[in-house]
Protein backbone atom coordinates (compact mmCIF):
# COMPACT_ATOMS: atom_id res chain seq x y z
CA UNK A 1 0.00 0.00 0.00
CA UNK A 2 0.82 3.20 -1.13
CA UNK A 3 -0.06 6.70 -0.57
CA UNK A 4 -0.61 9.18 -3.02
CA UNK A 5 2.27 11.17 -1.38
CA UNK A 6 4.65 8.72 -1.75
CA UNK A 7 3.90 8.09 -5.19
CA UNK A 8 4.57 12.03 -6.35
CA UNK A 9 7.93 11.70 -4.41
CA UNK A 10 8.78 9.02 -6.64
CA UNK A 11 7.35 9.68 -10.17
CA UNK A 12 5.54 13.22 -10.24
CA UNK A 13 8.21 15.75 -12.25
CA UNK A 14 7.18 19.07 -9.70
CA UNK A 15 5.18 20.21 -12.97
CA UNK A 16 1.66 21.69 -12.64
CA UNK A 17 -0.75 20.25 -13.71
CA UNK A 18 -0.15 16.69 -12.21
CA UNK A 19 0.16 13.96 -15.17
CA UNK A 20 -1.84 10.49 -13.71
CA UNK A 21 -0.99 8.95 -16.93
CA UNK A 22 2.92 10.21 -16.99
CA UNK A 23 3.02 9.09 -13.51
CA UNK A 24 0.99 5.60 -14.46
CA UNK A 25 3.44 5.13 -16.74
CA UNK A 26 6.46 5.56 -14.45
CA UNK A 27 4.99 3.22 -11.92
CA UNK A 28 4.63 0.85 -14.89
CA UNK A 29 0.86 0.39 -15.34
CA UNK A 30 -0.42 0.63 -19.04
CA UNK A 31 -3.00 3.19 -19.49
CA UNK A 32 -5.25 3.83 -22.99
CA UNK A 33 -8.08 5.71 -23.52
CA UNK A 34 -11.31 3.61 -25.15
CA UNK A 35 -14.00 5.59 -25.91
CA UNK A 36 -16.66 2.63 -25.91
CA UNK A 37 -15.60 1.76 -22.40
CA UNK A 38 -19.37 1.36 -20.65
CA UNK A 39 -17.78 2.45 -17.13
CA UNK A 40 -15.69 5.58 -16.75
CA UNK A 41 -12.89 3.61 -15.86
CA UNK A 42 -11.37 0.24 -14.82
CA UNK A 43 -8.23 -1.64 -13.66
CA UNK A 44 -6.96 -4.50 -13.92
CA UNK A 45 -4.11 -6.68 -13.73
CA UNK A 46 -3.41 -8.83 -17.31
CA UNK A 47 -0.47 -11.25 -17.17
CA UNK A 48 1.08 -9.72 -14.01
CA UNK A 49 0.71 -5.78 -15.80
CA UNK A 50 -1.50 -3.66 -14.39
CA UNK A 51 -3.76 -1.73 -16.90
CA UNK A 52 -5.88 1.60 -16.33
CA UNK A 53 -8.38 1.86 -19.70
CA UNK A 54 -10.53 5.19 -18.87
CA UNK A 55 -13.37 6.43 -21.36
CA UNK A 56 -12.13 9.64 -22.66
CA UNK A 57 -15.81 9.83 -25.29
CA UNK A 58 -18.07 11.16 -22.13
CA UNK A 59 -15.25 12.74 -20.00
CA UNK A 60 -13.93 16.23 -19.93
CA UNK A 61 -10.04 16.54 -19.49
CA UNK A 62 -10.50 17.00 -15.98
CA UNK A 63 -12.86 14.34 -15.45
CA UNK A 64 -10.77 11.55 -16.68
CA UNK A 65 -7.55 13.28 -15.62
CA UNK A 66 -9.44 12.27 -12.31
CA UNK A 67 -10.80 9.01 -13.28
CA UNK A 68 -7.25 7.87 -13.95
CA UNK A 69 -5.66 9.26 -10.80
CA UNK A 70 -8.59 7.00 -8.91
CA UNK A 71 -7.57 4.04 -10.58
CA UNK A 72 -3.87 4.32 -9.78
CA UNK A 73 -5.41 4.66 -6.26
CA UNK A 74 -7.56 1.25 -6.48
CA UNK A 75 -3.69 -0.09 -7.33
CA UNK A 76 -2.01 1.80 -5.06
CA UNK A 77 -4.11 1.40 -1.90
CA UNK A 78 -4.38 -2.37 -2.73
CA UNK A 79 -7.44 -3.35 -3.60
CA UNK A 80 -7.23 -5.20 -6.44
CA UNK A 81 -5.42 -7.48 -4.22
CA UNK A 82 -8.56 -7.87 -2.20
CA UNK A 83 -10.74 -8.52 -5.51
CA UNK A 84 -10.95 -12.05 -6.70
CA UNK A 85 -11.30 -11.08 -10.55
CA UNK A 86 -8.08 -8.65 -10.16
CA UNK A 87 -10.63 -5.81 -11.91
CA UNK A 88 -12.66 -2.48 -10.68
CA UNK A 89 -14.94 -1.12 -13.13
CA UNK A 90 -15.83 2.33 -12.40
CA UNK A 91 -19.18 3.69 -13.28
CA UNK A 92 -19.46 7.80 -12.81
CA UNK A 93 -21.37 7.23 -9.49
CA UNK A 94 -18.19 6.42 -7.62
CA UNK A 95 -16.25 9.46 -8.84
CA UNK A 96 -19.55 11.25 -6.49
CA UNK A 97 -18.73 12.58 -3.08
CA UNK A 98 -21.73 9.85 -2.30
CA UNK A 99 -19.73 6.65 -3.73
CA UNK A 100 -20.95 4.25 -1.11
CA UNK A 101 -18.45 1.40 -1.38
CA UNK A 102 -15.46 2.47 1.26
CA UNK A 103 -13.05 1.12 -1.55
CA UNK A 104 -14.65 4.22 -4.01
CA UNK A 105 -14.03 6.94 -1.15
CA UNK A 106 -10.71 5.91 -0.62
CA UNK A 107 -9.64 5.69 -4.01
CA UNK A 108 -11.22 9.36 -4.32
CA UNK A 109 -9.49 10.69 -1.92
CA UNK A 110 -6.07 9.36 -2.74
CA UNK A 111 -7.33 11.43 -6.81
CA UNK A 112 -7.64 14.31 -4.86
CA UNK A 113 -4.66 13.93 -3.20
CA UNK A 114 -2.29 13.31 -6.08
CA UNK A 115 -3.96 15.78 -8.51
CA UNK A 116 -4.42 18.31 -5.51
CA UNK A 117 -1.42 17.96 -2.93
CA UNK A 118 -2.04 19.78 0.04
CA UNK A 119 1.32 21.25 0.06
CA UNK A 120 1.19 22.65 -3.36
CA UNK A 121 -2.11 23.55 -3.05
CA UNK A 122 -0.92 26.06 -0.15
CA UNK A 123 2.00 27.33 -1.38
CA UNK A 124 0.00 28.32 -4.61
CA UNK A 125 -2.59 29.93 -2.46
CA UNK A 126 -0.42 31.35 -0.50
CA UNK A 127 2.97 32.53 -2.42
CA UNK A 128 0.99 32.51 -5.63
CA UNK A 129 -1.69 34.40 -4.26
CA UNK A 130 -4.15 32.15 -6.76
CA UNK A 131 -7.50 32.32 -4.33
CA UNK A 132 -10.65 31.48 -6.40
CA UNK A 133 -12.23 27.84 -7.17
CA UNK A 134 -12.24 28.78 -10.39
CA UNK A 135 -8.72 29.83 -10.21
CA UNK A 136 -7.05 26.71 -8.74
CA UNK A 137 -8.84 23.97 -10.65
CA UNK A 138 -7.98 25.70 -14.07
CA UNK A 139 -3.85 25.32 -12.60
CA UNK A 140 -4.42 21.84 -11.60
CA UNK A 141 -6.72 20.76 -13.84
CA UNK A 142 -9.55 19.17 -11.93
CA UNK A 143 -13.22 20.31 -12.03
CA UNK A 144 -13.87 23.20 -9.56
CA UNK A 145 -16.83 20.92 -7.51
CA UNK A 146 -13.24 18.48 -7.26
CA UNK A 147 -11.36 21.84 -6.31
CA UNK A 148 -13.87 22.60 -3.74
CA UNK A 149 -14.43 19.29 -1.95
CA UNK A 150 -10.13 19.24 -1.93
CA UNK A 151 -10.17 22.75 0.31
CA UNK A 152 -13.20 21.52 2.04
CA UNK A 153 -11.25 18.57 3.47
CA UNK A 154 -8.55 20.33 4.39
CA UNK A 155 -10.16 23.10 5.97
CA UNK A 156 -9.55 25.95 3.81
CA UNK A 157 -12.80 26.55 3.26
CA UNK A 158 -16.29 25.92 4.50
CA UNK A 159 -18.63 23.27 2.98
């Protein structure tokens, strides 16, 4: 188990914004778009390579920028380990802040935390003096309801 911390100290290169599938790709997991994927995402492990296939037909950049950081979380975290089939298929609902399944809001959560570090969210806030929602998920990328829920959780802002 990894966290999403210790996977940008290894493979993230200090650009803005984050690359999940540059840093996919340094961890060694295969990653393709397909836009007749039914789900918004899956991974899954294929002769001992793990593969992240995300549908990039009914996604915005953002949105599968995020649906590919949450599948490099179901790896890193280690759940396909728990999964007999090796495979999570990802319909939108989990990418909601009301995915039920405590595997979802953990692999959320680890998105937000490698598209959104906490650190470099700060310092841009701070030293960059970049303030608005609107603002900080153009830099990094994400959708500004991802942008929100991120300073949300760590208390920058009120819900």
């Amino acid at each position: 188990m990894k966290t999403a911390q210790q996977i940008l100290d290894a493979y993230w290169d200090g650009m803005l914004p984050i690359n999940p599938i540059k840093i996919a790709s340094a961890m060694g997991i295969k990653v393709k778009s397909d836009p007749f994927l039914p789900e918004s995402g899956s991974v899954e492990v294929i002769d001992g390579t793990v593969h992240i296939t995300y549908n990039s037909a009914e996604q915005s950049n953002p949105r599968w920028r995020f649906t590919v950081a949450h599948e490099i979380g179901h790896y890193a975290l280690g759940h396909l380990d728990r999964v007999t089939t090796k495979m999570f298929r990802d319909p939108v609902a989990n990418f909601s802040t009301g995915a039920q399944l405590p595997e979802e809001r953990q692999a959320n959560h680890f998105a937000a935390q490698l598209l959104m570090p906490e650190r470099i969210v700060k310092y841009v806030m701070m030293e960059k003096g970049v303030s608005t929602i609107q603002g900080l998920a153009s830099l990094f990328r994400v959708s500004q309801v991802a942008m929100k829920w991120r300073l949300v959780n760590l208390g920058m802002i009120r819900g």
